[in-house]
N, C-alpha and C. Protein backbone atom coordinates (compact mmCIF):
# COMPACT_ATOMS: atom_id res chain seq x y z
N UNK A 1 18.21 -19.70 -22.83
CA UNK A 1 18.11 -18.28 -22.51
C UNK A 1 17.62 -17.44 -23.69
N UNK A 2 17.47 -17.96 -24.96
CA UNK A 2 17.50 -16.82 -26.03
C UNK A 2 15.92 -16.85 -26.56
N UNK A 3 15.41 -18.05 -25.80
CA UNK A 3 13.89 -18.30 -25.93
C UNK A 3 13.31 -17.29 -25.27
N UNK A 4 14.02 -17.39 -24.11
CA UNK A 4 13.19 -16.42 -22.93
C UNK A 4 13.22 -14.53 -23.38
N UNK A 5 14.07 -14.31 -23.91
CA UNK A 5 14.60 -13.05 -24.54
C UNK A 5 13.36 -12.54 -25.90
N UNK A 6 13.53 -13.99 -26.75
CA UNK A 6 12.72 -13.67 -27.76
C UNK A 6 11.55 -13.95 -26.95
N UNK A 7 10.51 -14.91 -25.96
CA UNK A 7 9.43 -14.43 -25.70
C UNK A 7 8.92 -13.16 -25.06
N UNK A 8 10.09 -12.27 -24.41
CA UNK A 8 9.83 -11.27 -23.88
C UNK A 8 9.56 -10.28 -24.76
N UNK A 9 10.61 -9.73 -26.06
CA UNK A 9 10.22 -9.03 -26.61
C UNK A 9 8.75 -9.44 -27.12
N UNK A 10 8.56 -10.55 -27.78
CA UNK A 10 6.83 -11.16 -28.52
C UNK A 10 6.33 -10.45 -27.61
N UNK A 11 6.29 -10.43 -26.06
CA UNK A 11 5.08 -10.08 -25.24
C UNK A 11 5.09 -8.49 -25.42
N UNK A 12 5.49 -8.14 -25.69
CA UNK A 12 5.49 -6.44 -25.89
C UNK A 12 5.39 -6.07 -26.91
N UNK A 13 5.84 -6.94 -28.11
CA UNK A 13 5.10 -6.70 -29.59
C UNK A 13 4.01 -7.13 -29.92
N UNK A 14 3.85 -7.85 -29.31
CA UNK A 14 2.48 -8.86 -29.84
C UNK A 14 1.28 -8.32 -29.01
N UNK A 15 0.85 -8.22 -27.96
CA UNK A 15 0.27 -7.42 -26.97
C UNK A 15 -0.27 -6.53 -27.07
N UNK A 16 -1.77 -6.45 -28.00
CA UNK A 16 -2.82 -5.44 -28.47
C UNK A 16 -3.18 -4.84 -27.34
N UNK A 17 -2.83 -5.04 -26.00
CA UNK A 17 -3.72 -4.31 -24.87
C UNK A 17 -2.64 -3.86 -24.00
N UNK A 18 -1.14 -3.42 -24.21
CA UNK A 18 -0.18 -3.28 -23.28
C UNK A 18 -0.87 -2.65 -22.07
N UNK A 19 -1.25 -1.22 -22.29
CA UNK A 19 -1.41 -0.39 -21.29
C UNK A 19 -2.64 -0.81 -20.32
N UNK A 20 -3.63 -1.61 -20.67
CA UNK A 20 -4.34 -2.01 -20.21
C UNK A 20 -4.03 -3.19 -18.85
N UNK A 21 -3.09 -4.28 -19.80
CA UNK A 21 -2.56 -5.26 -18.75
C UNK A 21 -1.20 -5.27 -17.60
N UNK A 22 -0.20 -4.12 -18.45
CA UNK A 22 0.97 -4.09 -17.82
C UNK A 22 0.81 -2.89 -16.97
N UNK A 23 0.38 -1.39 -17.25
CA UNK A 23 0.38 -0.74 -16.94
C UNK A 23 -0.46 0.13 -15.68
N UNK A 24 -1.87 -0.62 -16.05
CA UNK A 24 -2.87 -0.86 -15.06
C UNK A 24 -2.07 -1.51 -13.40
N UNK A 25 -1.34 -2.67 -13.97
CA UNK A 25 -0.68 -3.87 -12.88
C UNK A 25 0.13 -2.97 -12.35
N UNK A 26 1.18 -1.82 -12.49
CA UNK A 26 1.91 -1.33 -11.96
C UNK A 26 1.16 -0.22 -11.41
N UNK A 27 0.40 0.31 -11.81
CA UNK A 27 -0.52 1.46 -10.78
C UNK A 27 -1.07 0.59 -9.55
N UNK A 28 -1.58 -0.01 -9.97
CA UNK A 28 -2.49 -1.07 -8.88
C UNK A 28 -1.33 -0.88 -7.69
N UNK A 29 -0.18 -1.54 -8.03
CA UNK A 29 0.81 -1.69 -6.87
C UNK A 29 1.36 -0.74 -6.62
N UNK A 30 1.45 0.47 -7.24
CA UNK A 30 1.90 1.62 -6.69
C UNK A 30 0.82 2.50 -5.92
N UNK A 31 -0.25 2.61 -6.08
CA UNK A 31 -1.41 3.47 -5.64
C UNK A 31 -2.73 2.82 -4.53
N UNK A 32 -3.11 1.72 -5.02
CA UNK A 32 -3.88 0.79 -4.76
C UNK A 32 -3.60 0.12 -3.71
N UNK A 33 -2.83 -0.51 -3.68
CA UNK A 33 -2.30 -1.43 -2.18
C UNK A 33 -1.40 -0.88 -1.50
N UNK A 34 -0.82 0.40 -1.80
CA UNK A 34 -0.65 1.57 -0.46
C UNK A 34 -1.52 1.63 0.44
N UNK A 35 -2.27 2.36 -0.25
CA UNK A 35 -3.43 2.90 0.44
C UNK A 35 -4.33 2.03 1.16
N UNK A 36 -4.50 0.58 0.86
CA UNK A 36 -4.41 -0.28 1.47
C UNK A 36 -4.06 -0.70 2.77
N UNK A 37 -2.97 -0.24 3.30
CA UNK A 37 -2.12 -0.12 4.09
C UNK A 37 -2.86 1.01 5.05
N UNK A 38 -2.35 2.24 4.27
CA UNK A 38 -2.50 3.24 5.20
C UNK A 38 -4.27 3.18 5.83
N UNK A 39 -5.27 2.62 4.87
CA UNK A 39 -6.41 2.82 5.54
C UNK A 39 -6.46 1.41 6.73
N UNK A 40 -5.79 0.10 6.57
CA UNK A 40 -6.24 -1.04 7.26
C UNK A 40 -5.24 0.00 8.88
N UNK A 41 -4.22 0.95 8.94
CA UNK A 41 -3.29 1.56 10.07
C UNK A 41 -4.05 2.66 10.74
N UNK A 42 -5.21 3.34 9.62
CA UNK A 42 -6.16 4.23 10.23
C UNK A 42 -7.31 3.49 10.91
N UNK A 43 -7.70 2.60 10.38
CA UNK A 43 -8.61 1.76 11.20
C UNK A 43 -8.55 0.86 12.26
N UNK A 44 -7.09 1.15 12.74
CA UNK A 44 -6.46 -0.05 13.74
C UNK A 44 -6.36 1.12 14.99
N UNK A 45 -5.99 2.58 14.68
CA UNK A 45 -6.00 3.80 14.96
C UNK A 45 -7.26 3.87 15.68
N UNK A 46 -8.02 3.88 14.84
CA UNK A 46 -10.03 4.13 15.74
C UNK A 46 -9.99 3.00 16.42
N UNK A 47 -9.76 2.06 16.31
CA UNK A 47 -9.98 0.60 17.22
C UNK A 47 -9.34 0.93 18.65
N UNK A 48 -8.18 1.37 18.27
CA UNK A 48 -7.41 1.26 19.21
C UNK A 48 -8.27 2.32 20.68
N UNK A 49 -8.11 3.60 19.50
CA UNK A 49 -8.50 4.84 20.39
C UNK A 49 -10.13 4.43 21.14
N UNK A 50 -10.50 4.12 21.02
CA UNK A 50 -11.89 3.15 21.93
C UNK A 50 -11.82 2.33 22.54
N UNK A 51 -10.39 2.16 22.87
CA UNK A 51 -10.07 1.24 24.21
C UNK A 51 -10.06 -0.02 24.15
N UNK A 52 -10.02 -0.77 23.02
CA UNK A 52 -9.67 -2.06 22.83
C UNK A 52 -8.77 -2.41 22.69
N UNK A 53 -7.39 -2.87 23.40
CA UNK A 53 -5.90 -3.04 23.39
C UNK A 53 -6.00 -4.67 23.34
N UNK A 54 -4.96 -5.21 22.93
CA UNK A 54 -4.73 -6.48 23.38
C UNK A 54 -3.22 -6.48 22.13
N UNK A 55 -2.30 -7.67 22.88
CA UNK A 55 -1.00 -7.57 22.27
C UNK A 55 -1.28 -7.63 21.01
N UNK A 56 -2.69 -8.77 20.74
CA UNK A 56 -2.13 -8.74 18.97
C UNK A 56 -2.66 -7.38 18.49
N UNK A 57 -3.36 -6.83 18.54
CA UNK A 57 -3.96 -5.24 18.19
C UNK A 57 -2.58 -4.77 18.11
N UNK A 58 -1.81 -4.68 19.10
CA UNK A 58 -0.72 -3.58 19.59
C UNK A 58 0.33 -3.91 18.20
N UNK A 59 0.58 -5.39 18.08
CA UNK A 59 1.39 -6.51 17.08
C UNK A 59 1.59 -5.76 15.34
N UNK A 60 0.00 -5.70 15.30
CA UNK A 60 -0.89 -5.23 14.04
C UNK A 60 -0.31 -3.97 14.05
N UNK A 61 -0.70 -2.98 15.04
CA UNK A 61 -0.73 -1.87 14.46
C UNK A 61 0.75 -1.30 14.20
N UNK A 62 1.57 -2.42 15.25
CA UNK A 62 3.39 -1.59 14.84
C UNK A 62 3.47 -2.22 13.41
N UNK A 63 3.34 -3.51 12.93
CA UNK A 63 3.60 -3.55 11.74
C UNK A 63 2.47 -2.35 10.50
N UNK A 64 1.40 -2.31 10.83
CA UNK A 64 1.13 -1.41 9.93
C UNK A 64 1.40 -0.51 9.58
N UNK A 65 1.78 0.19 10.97
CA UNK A 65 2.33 1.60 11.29
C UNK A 65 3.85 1.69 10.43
N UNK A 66 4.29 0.81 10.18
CA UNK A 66 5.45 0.73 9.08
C UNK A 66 5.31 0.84 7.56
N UNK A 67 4.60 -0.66 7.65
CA UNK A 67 4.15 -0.61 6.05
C UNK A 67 3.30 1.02 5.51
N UNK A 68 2.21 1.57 6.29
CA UNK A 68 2.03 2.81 6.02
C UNK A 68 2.77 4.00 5.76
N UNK A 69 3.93 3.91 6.60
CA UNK A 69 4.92 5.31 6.96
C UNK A 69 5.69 4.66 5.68
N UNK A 70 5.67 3.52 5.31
CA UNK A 70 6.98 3.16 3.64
C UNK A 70 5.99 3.36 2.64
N UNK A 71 4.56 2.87 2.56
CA UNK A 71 4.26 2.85 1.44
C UNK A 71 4.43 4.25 0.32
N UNK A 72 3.69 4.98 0.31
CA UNK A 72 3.56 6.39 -0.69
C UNK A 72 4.24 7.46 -0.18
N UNK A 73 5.51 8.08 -1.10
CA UNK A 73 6.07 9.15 -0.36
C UNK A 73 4.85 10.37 -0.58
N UNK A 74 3.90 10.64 -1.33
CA UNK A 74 3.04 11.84 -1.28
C UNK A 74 2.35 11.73 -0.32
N UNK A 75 1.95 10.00 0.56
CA UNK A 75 0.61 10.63 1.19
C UNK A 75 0.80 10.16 2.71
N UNK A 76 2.68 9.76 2.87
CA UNK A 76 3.38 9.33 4.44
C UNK A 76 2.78 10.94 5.28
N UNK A 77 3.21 11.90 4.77
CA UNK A 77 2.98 13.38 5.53
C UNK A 77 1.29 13.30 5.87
N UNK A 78 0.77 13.28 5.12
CA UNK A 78 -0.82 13.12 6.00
C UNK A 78 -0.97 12.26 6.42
N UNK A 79 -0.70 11.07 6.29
CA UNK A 79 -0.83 9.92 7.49
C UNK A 79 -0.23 10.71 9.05
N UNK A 80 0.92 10.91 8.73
CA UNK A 80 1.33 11.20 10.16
C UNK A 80 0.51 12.25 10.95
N UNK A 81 0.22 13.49 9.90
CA UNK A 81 -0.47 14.68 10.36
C UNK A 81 -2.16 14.32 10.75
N UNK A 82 -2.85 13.01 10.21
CA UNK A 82 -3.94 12.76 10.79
C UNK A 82 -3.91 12.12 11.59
N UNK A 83 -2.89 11.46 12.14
CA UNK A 83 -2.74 10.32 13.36
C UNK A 83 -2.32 10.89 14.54
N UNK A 84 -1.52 12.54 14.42
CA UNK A 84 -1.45 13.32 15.33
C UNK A 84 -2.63 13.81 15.33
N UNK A 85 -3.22 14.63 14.34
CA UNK A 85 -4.61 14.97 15.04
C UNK A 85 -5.85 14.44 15.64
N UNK A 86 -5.57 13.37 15.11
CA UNK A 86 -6.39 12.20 15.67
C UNK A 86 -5.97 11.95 17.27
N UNK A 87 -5.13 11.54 17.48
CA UNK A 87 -4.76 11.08 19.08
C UNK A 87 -4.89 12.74 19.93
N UNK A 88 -4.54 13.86 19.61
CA UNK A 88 -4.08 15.19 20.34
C UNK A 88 -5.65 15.95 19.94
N UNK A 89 -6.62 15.63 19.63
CA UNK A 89 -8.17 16.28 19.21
C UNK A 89 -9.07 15.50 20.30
């Protein structure tokens, strides 16, 4: 255990590029593969609304429709507010 301790700190002392490798990696997953989400739930959205149903479509879009509404608390409120205007326009 005291290996693993001392390689952890090394990786954070030693590590000429922190912000580059660690910090980058945590935006990515906070910003990046949200949105991810919310655009593959908007595009399942237009599919849908053109009349192409079938269970797995239907399958897809409840799970997306989740992962979207969890991913980003700033950008859950416009998802919802374009998916109402989208279906009620």
């Amino acid at each position: 255990p005291y290996v693993m301790i001392f390689l952890f700190f090394l990786y954070f002392i030693a590590n000429p590029a922190l912000g580059q490798t660690n910090f980058w990696l945590v935006g990515s997953a906070n910003y990046l593969w949200t949105n991810m989400f919310i655009a593959i739930y908007i595009l399942i959205s237009i599919y849908l609304s053109n009349g192409k149903k079938s269970n797995l479509i239907l399958f897809v879009y409840a799970i997306s429709s989740i992962f979207a509404g969890c991913s980003n608390e700033n950008t859950s409120l416009v998802v919802v507010l374009i998916s109402v205007a989208y279906f009620f326009i």
